[in-house]
PDB file of N, CA and C in Angstrom:
ATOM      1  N   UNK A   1     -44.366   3.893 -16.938  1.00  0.00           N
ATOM      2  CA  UNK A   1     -44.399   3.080 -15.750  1.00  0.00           C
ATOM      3  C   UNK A   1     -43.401   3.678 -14.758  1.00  0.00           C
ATOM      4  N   UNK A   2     -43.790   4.279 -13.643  1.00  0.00           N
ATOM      5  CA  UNK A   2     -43.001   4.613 -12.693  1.00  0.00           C
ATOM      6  C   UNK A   2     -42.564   3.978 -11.333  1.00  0.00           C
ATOM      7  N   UNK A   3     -43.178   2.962 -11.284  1.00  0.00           N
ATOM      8  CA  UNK A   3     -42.963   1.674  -9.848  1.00  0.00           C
ATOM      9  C   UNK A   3     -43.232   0.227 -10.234  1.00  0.00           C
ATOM     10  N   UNK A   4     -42.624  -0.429 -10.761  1.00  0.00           N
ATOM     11  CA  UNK A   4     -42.776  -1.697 -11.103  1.00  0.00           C
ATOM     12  C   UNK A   4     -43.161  -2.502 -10.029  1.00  0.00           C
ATOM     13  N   UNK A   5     -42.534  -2.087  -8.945  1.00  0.00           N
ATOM     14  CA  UNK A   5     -43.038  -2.749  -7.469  1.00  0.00           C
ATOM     15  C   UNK A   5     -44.309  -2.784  -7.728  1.00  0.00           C
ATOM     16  N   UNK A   6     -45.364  -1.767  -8.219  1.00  0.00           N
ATOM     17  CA  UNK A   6     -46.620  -1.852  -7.668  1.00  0.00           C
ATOM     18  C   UNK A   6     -47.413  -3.355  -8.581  1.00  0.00           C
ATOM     19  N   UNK A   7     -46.558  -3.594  -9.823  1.00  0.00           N
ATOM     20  CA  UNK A   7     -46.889  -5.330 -10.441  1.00  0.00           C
ATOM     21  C   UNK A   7     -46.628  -6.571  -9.433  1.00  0.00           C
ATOM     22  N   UNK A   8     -46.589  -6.099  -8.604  1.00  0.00           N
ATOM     23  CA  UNK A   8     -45.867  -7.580  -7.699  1.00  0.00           C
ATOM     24  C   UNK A   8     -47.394  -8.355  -7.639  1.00  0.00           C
ATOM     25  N   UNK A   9     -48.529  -7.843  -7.261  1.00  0.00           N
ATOM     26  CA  UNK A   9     -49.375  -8.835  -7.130  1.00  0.00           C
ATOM     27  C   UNK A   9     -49.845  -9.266  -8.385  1.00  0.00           C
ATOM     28  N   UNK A  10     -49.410  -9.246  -9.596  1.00  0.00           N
ATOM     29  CA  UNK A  10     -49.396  -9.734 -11.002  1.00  0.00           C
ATOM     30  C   UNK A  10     -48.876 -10.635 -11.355  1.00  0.00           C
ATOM     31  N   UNK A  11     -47.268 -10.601 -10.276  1.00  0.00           N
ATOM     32  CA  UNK A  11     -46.152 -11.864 -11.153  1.00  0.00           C
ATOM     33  C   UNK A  11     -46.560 -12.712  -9.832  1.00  0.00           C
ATOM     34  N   UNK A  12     -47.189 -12.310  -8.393  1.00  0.00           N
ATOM     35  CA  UNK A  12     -47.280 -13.653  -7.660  1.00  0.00           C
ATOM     36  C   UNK A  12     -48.421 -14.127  -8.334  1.00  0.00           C
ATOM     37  N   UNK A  13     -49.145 -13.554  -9.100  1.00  0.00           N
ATOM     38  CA  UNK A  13     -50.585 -14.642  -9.419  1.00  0.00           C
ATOM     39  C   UNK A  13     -50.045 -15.649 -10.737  1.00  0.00           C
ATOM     40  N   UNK A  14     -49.307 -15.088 -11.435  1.00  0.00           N
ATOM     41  CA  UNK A  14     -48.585 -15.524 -12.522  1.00  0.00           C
ATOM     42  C   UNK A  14     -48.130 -16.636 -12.055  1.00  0.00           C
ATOM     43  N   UNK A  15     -47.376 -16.978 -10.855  1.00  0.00           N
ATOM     44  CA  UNK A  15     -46.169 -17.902  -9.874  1.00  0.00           C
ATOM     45  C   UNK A  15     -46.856 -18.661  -9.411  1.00  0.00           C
ATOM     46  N   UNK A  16     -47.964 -18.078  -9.337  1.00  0.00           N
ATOM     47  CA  UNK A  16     -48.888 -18.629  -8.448  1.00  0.00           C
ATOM     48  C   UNK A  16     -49.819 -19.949  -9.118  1.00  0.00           C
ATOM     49  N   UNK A  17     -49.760 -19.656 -10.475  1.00  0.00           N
ATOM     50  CA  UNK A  17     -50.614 -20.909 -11.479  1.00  0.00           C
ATOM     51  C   UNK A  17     -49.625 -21.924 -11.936  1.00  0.00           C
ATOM     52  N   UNK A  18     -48.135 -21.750 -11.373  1.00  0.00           N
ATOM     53  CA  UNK A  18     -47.006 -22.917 -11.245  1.00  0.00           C
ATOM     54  C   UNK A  18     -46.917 -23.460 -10.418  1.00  0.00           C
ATOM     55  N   UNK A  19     -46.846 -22.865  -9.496  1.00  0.00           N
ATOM     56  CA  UNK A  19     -45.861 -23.438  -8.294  1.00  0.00           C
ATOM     57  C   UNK A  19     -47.410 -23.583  -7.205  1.00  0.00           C
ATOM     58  N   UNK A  20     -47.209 -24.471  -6.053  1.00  0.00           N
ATOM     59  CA  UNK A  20     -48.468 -24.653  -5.186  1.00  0.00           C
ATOM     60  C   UNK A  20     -47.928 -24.152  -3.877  1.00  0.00           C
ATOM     61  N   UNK A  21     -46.682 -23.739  -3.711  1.00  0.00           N
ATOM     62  CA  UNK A  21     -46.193 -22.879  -2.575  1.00  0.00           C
ATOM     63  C   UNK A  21     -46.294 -21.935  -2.714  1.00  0.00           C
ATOM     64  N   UNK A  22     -46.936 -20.869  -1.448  1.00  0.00           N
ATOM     65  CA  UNK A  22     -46.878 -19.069  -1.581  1.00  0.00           C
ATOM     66  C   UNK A  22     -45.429 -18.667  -1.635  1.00  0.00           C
ATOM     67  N   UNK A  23     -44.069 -19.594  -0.548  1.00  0.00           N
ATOM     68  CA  UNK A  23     -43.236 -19.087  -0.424  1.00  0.00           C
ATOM     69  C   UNK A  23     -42.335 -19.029  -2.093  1.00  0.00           C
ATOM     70  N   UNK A  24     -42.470 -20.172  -2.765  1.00  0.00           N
ATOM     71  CA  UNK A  24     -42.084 -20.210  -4.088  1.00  0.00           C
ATOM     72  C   UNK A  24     -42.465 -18.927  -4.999  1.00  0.00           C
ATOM     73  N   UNK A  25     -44.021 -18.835  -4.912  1.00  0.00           N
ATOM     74  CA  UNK A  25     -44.587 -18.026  -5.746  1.00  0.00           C
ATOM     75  C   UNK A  25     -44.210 -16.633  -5.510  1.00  0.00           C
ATOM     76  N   UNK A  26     -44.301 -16.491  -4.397  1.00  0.00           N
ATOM     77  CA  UNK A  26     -43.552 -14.975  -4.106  1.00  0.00           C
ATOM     78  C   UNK A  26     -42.143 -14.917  -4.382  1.00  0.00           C
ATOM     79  N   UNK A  27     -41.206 -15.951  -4.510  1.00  0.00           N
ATOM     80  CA  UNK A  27     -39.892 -15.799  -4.829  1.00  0.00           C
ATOM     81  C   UNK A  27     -39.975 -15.777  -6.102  1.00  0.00           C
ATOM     82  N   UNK A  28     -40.689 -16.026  -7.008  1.00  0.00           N
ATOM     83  CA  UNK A  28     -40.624 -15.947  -8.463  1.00  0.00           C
ATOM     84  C   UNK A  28     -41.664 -14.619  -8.919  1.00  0.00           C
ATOM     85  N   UNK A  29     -42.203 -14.628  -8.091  1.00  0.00           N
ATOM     86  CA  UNK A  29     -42.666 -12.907  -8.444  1.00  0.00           C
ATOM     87  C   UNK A  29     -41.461 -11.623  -8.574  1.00  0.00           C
ATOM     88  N   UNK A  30     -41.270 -11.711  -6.975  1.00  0.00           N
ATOM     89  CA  UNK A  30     -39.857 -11.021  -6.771  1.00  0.00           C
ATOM     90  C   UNK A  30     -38.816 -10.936  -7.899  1.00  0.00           C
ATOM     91  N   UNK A  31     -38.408 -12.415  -8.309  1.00  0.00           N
ATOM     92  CA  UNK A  31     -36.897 -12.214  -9.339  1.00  0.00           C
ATOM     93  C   UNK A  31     -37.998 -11.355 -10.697  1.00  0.00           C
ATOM     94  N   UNK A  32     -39.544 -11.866 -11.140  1.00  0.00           N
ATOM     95  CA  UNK A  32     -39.765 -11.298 -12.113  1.00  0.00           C
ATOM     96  C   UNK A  32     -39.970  -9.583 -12.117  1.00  0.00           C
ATOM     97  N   UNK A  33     -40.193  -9.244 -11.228  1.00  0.00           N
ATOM     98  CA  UNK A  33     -39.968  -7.981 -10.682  1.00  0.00           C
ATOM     99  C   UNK A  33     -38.700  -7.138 -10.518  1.00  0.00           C
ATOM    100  N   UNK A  34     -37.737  -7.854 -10.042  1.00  0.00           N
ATOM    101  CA  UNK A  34     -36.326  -7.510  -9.983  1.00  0.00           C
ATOM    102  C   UNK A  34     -36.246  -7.240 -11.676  1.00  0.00           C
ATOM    103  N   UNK A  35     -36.322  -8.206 -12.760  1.00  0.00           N
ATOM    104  CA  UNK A  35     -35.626  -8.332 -13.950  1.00  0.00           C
ATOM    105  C   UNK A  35     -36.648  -7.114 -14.994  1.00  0.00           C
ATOM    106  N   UNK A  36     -37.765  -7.069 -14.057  1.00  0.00           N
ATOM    107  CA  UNK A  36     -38.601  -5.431 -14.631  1.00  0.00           C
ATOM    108  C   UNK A  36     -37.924  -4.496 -14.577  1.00  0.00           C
ATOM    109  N   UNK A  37     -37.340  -4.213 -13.443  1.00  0.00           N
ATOM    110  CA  UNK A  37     -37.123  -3.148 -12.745  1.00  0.00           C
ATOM    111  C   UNK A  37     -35.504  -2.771 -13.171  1.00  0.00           C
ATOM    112  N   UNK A  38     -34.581  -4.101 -13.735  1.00  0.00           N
ATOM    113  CA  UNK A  38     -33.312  -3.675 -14.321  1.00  0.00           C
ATOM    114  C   UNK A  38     -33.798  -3.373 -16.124  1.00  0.00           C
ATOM    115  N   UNK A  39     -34.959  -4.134 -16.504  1.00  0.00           N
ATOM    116  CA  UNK A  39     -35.472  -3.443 -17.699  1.00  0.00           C
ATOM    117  C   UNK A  39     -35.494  -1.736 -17.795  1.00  0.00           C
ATOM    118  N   UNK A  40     -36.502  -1.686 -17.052  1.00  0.00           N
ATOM    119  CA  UNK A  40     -36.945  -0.095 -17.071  1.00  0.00           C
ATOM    120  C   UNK A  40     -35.497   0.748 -16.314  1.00  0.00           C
ATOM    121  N   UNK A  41     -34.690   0.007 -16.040  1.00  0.00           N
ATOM    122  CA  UNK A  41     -33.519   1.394 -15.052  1.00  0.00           C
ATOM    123  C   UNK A  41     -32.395   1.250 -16.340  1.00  0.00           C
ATOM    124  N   UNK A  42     -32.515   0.009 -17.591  1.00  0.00           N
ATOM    125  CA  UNK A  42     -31.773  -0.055 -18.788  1.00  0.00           C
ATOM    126  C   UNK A  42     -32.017   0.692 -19.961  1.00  0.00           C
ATOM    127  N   UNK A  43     -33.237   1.339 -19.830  1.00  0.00           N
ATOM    128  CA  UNK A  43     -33.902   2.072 -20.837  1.00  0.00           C
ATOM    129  C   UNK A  43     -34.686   1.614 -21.458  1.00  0.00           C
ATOM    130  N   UNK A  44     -34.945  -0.148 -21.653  1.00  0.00           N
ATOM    131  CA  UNK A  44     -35.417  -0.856 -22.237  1.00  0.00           C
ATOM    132  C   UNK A  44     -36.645  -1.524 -21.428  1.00  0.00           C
ATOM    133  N   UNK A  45     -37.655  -0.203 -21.479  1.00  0.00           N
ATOM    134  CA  UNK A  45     -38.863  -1.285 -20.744  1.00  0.00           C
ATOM    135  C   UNK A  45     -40.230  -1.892 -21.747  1.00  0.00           C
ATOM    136  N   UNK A  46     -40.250  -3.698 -21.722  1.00  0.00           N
ATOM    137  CA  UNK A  46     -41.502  -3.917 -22.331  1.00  0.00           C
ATOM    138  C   UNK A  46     -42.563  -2.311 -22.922  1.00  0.00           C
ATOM    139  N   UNK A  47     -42.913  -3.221 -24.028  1.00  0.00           N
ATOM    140  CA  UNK A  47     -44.164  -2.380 -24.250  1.00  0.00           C
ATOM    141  C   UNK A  47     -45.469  -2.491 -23.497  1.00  0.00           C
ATOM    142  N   UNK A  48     -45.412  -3.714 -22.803  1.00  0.00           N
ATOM    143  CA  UNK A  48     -46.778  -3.950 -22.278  1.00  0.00           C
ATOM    144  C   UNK A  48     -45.930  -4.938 -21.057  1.00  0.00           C
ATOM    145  N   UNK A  49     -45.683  -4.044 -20.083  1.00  0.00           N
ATOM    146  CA  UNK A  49     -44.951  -4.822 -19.069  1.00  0.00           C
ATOM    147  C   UNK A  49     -45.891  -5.800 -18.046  1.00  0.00           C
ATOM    148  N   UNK A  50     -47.638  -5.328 -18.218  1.00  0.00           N
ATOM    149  CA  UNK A  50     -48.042  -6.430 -17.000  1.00  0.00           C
ATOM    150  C   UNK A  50     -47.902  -8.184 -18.121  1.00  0.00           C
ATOM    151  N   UNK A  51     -48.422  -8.198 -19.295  1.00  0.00           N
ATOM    152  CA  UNK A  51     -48.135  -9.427 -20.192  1.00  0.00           C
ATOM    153  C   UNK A  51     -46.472 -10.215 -20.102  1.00  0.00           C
ATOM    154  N   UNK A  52     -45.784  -8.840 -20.257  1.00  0.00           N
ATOM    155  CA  UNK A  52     -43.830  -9.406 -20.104  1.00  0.00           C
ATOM    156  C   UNK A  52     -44.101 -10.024 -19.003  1.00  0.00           C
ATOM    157  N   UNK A  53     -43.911  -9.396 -17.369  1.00  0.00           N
ATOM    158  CA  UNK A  53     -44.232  -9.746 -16.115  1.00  0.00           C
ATOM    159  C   UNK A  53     -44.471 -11.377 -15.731  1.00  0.00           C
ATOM    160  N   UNK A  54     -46.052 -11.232 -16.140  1.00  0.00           N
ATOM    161  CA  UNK A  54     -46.374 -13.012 -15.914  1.00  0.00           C
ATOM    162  C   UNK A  54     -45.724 -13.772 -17.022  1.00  0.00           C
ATOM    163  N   UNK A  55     -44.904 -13.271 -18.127  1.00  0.00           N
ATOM    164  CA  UNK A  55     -44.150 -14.518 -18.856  1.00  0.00           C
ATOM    165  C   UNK A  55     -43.363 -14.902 -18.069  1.00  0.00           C
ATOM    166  N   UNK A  56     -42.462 -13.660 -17.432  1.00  0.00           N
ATOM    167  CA  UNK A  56     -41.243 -13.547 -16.621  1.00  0.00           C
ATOM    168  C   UNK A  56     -41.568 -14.354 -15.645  1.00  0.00           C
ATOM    169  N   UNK A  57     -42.541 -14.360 -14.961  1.00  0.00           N
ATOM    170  CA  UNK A  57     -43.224 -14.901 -13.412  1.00  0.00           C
ATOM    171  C   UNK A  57     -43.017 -16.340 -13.565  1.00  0.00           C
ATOM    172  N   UNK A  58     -43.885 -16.538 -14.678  1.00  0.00           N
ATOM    173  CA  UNK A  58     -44.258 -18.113 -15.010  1.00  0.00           C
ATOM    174  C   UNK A  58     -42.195 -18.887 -15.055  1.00  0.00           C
ATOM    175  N   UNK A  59     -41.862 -18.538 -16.210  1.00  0.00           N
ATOM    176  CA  UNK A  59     -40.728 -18.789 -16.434  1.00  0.00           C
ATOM    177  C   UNK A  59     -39.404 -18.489 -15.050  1.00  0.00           C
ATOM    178  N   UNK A  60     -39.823 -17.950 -14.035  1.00  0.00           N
ATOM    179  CA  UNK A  60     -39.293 -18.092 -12.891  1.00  0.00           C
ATOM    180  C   UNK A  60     -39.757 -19.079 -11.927  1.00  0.00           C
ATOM    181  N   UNK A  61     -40.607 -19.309 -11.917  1.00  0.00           N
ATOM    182  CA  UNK A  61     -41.415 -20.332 -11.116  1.00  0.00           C
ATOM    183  C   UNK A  61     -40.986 -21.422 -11.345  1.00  0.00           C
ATOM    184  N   UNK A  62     -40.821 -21.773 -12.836  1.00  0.00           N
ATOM    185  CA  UNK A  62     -40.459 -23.217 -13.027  1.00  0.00           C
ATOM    186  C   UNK A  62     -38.990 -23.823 -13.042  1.00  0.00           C
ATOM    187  N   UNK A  63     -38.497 -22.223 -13.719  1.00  0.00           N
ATOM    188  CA  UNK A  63     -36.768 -22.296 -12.800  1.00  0.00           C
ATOM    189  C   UNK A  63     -36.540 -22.840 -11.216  1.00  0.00           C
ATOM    190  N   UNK A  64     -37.513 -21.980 -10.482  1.00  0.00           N
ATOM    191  CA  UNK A  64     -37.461 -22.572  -9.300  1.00  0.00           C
ATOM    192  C   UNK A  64     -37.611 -24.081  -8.547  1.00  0.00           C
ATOM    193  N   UNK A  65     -38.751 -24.451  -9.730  1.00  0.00           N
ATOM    194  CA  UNK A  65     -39.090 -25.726  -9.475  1.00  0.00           C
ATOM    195  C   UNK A  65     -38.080 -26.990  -9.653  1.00  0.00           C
ATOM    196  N   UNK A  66     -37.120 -26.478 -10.522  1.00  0.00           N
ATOM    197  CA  UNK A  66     -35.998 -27.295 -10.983  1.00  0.00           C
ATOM    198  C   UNK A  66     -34.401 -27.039 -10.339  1.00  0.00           C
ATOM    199  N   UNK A  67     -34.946 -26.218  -9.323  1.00  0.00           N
ATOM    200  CA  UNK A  67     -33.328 -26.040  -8.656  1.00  0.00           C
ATOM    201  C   UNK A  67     -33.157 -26.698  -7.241  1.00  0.00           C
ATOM    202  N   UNK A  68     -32.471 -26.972  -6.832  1.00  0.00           N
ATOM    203  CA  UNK A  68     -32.201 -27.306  -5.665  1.00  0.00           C
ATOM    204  C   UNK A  68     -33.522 -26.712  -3.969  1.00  0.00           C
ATOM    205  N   UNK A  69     -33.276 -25.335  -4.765  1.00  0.00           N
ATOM    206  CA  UNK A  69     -34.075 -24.236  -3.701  1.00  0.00           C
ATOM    207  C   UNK A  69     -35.399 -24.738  -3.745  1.00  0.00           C
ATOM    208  N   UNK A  70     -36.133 -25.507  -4.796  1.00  0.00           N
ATOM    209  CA  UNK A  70     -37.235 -25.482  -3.911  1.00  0.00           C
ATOM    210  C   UNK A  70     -37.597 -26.946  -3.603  1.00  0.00           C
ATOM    211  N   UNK A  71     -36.347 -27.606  -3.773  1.00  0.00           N
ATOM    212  CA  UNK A  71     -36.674 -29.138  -3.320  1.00  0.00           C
ATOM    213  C   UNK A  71     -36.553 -29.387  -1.822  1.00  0.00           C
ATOM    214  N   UNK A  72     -35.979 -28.194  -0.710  1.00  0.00           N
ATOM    215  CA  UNK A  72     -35.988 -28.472   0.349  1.00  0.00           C
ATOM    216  C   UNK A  72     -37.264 -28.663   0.928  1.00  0.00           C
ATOM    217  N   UNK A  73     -37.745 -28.992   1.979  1.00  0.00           N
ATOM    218  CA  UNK A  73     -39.267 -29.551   2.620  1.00  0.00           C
ATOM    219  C   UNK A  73     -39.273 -28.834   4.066  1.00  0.00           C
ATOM    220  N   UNK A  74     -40.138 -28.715   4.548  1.00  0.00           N
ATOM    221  CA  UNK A  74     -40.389 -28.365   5.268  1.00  0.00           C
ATOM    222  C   UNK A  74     -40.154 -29.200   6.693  1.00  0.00           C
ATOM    223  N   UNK A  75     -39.938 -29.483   7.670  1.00  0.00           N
ATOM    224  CA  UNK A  75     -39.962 -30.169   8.709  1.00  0.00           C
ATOM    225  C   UNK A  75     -41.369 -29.978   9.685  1.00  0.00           C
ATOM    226  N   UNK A  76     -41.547 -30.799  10.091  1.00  0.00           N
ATOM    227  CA  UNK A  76     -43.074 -30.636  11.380  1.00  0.00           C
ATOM    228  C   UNK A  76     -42.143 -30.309  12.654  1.00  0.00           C
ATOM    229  N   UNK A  77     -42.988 -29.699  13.276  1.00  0.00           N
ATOM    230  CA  UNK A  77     -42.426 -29.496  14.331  1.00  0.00           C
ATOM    231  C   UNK A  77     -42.657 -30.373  15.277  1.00  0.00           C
ATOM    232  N   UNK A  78     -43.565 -31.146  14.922  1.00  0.00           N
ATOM    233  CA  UNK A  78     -43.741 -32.627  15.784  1.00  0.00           C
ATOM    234  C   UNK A  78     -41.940 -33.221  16.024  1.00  0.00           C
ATOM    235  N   UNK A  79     -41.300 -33.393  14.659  1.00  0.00           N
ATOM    236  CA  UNK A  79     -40.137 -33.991  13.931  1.00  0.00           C
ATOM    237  C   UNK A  79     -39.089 -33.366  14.906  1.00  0.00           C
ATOM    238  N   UNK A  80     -38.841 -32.274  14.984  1.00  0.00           N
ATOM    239  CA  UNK A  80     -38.341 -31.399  15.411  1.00  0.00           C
ATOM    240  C   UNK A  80     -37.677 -31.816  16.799  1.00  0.00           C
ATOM    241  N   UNK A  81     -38.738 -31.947  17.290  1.00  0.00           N
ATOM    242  CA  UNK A  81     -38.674 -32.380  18.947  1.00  0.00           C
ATOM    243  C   UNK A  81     -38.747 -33.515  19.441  1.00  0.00           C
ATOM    244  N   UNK A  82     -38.980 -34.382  18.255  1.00  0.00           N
ATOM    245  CA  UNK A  82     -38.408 -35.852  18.526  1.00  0.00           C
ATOM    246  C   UNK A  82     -37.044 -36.070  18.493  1.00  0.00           C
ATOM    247  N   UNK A  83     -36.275 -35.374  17.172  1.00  0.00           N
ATOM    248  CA  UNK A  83     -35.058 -35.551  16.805  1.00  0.00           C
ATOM    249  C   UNK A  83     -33.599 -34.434  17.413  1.00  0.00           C
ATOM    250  N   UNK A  84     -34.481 -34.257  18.378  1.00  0.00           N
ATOM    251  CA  UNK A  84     -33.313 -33.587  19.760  1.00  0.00           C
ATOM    252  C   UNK A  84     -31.998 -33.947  19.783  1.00  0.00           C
ATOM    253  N   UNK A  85     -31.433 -33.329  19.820  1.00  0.00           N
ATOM    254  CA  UNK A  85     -29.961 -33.931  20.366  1.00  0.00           C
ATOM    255  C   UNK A  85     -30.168 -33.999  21.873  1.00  0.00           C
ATOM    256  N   UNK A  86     -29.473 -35.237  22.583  1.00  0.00           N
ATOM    257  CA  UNK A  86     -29.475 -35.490  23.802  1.00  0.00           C
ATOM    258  C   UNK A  86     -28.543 -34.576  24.866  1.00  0.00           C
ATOM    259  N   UNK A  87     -28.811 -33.959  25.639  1.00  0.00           N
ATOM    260  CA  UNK A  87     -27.953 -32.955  26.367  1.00  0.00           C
ATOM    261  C   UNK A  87     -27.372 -33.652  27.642  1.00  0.00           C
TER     262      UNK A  87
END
């Protein structure tokens, strides 16, 4: 395996059967990708890294789901411009 980057659309589909946000799912692709990529630069890469990957993916996703980071919400921008500060 010479680019682990090129698994990224593996661990977002992986992230992707957890989490119902793209922005989540791509953040848990990413860390599972990151923790590939210190595998293989440790000497120690999976034998079958796309299977490791989506364990990694999955098991990041739901980390995510339980931290602070992905309990923030989104605001409308309707919201936004109601809740002005007065100048």
């Amino acid at each position: 395996m010479h680019d682990p980057h090129k698994l990224l659309p593996v661990a977002y589909r992986a992230a992707a059967t957890i989490v119902r946000s793209p922005v989540l799912a791509e953040e848990a692709g990413e860390r599972a990708v990151h923790l590939l990529t210190l595998a293989v630069l440790d000497g120690h890469p999976p034998h079958h890294p796309k299977a490791w990957l989506r364990v990694v993916a999955r098991r990041s996703a739901c980390s995510l789901l339980r931290s602070e980071w992905a309990r923030t919400q989104a605001v409308a921008p309707d919201d936004i411009v109601s809740q002005q500060a007065p100048y």
